[in-house]
N, C-alpha and C. Protein backbone atom coordinates (compact mmCIF):
# COMPACT_ATOMS: atom_id res chain seq x y z
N UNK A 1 2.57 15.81 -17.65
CA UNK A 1 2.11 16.41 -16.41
C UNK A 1 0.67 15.99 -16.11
N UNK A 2 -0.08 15.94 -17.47
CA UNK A 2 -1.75 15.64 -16.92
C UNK A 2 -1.58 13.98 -16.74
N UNK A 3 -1.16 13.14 -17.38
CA UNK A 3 -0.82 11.58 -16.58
C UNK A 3 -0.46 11.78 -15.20
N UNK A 4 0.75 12.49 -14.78
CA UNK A 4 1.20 12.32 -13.54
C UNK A 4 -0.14 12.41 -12.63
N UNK A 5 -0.82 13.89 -12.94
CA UNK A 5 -1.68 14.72 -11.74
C UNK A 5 -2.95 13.30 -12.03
N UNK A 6 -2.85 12.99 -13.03
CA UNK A 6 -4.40 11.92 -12.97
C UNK A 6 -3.87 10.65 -12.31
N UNK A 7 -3.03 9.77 -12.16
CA UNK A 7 -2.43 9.09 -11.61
C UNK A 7 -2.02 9.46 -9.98
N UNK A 8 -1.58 10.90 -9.59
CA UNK A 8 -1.62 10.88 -8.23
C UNK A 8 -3.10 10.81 -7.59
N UNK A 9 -4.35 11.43 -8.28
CA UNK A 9 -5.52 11.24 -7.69
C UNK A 9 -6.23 9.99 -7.92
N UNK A 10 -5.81 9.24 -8.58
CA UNK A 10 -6.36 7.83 -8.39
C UNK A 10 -5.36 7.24 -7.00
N UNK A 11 -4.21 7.61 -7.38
CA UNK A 11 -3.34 6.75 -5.98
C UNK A 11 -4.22 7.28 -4.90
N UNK A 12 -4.40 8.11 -4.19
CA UNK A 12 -5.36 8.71 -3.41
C UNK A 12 -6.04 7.87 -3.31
N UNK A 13 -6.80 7.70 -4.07
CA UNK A 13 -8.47 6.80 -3.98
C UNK A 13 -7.72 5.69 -3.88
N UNK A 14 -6.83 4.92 -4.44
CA UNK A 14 -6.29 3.37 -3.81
C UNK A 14 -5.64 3.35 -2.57
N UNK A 15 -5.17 4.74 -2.21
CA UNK A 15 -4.45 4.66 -0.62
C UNK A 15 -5.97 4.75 0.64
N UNK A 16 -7.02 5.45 -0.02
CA UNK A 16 -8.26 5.10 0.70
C UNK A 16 -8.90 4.00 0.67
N UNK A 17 -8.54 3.51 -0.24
CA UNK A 17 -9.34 2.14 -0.74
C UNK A 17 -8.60 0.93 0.30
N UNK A 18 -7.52 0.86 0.38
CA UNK A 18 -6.52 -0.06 0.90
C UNK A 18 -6.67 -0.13 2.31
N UNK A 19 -6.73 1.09 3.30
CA UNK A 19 -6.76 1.45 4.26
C UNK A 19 -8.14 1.02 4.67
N UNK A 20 -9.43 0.67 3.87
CA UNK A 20 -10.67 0.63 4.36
C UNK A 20 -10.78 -0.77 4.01
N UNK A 21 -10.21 -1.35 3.40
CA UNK A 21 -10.20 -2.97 3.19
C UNK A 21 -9.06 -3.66 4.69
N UNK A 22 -8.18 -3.35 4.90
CA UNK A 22 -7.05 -3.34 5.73
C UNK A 22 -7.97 -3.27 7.01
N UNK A 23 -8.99 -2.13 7.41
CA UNK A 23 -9.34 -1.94 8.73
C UNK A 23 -10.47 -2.90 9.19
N UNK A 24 -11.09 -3.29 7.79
CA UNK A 24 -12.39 -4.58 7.69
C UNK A 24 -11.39 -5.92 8.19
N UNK A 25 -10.39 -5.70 7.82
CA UNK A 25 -9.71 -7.41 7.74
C UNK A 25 -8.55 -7.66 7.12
N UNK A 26 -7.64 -8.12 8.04
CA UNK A 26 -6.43 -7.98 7.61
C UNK A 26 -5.66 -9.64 7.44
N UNK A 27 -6.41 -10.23 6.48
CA UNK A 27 -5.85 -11.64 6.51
C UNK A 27 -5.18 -12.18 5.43
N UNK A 28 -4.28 -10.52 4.70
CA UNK A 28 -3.06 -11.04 4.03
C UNK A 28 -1.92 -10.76 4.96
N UNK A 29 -2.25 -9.89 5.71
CA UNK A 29 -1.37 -9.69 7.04
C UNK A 29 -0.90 -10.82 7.91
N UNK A 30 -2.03 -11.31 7.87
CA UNK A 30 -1.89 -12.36 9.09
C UNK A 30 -1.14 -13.76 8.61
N UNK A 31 -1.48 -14.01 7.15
CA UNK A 31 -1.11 -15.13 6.80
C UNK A 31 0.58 -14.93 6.37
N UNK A 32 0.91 -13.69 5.65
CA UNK A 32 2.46 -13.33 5.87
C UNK A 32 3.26 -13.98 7.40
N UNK A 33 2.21 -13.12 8.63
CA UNK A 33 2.78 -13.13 9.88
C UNK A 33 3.15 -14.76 10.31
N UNK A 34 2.02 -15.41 10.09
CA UNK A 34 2.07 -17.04 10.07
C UNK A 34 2.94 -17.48 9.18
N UNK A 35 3.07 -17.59 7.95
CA UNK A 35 4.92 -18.18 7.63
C UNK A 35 5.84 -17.15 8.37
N UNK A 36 6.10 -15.96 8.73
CA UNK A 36 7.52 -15.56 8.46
C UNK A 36 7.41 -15.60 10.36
N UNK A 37 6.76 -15.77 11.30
CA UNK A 37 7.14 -15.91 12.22
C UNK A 37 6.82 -17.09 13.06
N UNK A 38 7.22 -17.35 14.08
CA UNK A 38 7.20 -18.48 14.88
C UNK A 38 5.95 -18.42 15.62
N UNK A 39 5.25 -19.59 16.58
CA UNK A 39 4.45 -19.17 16.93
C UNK A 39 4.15 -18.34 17.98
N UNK A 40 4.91 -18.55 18.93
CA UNK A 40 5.46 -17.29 20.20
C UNK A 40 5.35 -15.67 19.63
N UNK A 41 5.50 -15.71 18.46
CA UNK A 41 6.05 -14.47 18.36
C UNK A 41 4.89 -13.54 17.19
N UNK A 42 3.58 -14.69 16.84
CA UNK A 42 2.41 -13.97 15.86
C UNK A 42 1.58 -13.31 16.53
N UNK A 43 1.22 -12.81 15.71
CA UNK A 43 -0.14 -11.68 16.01
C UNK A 43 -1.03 -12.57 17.25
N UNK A 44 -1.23 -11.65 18.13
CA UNK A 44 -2.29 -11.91 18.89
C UNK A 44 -3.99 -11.88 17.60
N UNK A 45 -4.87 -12.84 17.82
CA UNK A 45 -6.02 -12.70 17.12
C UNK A 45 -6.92 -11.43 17.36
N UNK A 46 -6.45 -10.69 18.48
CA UNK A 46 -7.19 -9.40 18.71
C UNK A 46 -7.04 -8.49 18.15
N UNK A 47 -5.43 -8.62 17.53
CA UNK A 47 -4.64 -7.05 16.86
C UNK A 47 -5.34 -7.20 15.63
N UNK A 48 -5.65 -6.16 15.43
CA UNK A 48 -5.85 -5.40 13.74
C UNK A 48 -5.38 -4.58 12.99
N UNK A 49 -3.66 -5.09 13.22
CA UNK A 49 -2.46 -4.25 12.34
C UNK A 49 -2.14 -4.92 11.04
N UNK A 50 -2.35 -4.32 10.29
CA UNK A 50 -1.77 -4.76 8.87
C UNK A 50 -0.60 -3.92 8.06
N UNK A 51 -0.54 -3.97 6.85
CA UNK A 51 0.03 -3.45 6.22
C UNK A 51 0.16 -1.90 6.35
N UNK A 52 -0.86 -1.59 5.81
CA UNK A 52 -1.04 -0.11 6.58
C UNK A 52 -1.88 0.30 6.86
N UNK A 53 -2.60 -0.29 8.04
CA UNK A 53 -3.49 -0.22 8.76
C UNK A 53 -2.98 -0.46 10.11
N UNK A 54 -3.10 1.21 11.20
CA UNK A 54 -2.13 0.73 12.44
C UNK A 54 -0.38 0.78 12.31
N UNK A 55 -0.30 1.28 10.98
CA UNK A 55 1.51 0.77 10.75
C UNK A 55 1.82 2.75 10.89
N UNK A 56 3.77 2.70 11.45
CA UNK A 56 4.08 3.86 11.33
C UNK A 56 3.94 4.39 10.04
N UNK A 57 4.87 5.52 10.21
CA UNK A 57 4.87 6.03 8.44
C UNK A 57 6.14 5.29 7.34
N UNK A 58 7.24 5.19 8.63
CA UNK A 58 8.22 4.62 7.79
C UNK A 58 7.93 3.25 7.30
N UNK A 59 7.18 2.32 8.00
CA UNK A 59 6.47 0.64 7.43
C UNK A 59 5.44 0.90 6.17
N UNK A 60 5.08 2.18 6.46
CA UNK A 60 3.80 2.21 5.63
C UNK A 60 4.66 2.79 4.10
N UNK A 61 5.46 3.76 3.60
CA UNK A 61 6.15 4.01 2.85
C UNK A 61 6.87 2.24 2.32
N UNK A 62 7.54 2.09 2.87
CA UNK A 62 8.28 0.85 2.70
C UNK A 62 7.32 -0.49 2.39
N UNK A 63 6.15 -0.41 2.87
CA UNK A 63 5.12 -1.48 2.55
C UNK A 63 4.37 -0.86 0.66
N UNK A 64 4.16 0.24 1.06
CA UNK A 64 3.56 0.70 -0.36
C UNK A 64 4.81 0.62 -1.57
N UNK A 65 5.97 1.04 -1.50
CA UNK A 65 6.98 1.16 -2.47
C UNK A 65 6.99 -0.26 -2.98
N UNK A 66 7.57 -1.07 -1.90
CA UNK A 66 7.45 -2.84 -2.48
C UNK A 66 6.47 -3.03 -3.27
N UNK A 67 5.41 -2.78 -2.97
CA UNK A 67 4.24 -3.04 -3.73
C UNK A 67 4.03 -2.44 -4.77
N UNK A 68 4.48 -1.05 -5.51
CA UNK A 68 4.77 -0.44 -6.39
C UNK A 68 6.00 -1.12 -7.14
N UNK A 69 6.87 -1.99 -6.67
CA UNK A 69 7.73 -2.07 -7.34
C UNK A 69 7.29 -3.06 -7.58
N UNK A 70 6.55 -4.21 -7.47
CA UNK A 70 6.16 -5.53 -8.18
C UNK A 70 5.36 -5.16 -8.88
N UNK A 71 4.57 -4.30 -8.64
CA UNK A 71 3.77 -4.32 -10.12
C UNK A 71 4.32 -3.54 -11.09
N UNK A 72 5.42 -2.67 -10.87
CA UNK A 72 5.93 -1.98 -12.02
C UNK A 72 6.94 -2.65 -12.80
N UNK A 73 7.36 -3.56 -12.18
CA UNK A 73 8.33 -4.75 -12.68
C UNK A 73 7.45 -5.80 -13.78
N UNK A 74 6.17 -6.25 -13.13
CA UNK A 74 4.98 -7.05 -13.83
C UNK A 74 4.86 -6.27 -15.05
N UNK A 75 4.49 -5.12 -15.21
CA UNK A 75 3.74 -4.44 -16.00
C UNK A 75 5.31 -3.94 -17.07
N UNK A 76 5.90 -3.85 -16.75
CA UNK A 76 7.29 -3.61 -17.68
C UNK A 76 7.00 -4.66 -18.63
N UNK A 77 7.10 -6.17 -18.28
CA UNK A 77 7.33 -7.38 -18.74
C UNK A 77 5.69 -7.88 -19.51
N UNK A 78 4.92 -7.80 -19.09
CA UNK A 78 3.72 -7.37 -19.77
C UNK A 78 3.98 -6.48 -20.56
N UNK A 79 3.85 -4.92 -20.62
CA UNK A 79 3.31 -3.96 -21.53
C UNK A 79 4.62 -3.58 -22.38
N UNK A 80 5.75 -3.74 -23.55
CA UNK A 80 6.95 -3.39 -24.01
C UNK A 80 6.98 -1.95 -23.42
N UNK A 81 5.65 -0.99 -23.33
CA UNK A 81 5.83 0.30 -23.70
C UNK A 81 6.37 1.23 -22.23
N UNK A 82 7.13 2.19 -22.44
CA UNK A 82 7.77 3.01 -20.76
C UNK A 82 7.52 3.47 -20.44
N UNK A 83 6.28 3.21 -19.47
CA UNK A 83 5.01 4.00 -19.07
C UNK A 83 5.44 4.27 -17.18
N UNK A 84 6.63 3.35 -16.96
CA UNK A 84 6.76 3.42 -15.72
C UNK A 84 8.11 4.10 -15.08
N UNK A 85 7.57 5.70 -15.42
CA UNK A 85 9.08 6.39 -15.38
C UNK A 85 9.19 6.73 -13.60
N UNK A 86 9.89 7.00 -12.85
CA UNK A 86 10.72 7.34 -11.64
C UNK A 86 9.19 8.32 -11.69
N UNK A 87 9.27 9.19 -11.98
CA UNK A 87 8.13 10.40 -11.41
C UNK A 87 6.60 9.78 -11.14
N UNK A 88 6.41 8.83 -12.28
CA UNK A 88 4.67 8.30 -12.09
C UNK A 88 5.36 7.15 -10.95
N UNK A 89 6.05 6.68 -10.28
CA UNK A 89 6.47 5.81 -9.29
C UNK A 89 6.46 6.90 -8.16
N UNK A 90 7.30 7.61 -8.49
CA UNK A 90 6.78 9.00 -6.72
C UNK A 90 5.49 9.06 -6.47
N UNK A 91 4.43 9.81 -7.61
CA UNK A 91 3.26 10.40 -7.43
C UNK A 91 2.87 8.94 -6.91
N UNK A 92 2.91 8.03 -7.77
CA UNK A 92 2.11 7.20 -6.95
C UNK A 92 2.38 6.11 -5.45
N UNK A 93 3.44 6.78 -5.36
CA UNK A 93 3.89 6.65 -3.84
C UNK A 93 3.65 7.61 -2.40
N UNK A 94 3.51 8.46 -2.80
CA UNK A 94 3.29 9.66 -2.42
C UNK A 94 1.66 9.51 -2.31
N UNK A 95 0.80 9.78 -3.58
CA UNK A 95 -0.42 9.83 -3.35
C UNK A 95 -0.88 8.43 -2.46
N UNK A 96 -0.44 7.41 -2.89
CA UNK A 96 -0.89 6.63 -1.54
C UNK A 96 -1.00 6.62 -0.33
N UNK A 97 0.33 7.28 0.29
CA UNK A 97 0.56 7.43 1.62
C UNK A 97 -0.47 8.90 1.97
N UNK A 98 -0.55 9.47 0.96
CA UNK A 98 -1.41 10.51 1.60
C UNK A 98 -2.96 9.89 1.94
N UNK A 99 -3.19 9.18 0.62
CA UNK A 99 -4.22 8.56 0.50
C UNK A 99 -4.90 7.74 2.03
N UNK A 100 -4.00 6.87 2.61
CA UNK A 100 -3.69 6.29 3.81
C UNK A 100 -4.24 7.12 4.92
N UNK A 101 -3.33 8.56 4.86
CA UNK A 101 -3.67 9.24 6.30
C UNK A 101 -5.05 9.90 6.06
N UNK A 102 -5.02 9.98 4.54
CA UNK A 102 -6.92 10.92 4.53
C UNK A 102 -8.17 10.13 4.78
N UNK A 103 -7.80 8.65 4.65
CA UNK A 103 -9.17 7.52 5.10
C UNK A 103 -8.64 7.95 6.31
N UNK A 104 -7.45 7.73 7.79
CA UNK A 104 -7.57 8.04 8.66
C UNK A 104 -8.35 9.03 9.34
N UNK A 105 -8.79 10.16 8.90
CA UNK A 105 -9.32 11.27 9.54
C UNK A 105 -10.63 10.67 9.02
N UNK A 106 -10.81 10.28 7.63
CA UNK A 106 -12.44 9.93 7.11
C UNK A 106 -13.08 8.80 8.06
N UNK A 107 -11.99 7.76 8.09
CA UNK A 107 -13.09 6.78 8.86
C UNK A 107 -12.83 6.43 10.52
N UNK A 108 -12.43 7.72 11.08
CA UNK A 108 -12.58 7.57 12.87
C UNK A 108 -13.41 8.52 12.88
């Protein structure tokens, strides 16, 4: 239980952290957008939507989980030990997205 609760308040601080790097500059965004779409169809250079920065809730869930799941896949294969159970994968899914909307109110 004290891993979980210390692990959801760091996700926090990385869902703030992410969101304030994301709103400076979003040019892993952009370079995704540039291979996977055509050119008709990329980011205008004005928009400053990224990952989850500007994104709904359902992109923003679905952008953070992926990203939880590659590194929990990495870190399986790295570390032998089963540190990456279903519950520390919620909290820290969860605390991110909260993390996300609490830089929202902090930095407008």
């Amino acid at each position: 239980m004290t891993l979980e609760l210390i692990i959801f308040i760091a996700s926090i601080l990385f869902g703030v952290i992410l969101y304030w790097r994301e709103s400076n500059g979003n040019k892993l965004y952009r370079l995704f957008d540039r291979i996977l779409n055509s050119k008709t169809l990329q980011m205008k250079p004005e928009d400053k939507k990224g990952f989850v920065y500007q994104q709904t809730l359902p992109l923003r869930i679905v952008f953070i989980t992926f990203f939880f799941l590659i590194v929990i896949v990495i870190v399986r294969f790295l570390i032998p030990v089963d540190l990456a159970t279903i519950s520390l994968f919620a909290s820290m899914i969860v605390g991110t997205v909260l993390g996300t909307y609490l830089a929202t109110f902090i930095f407008k």
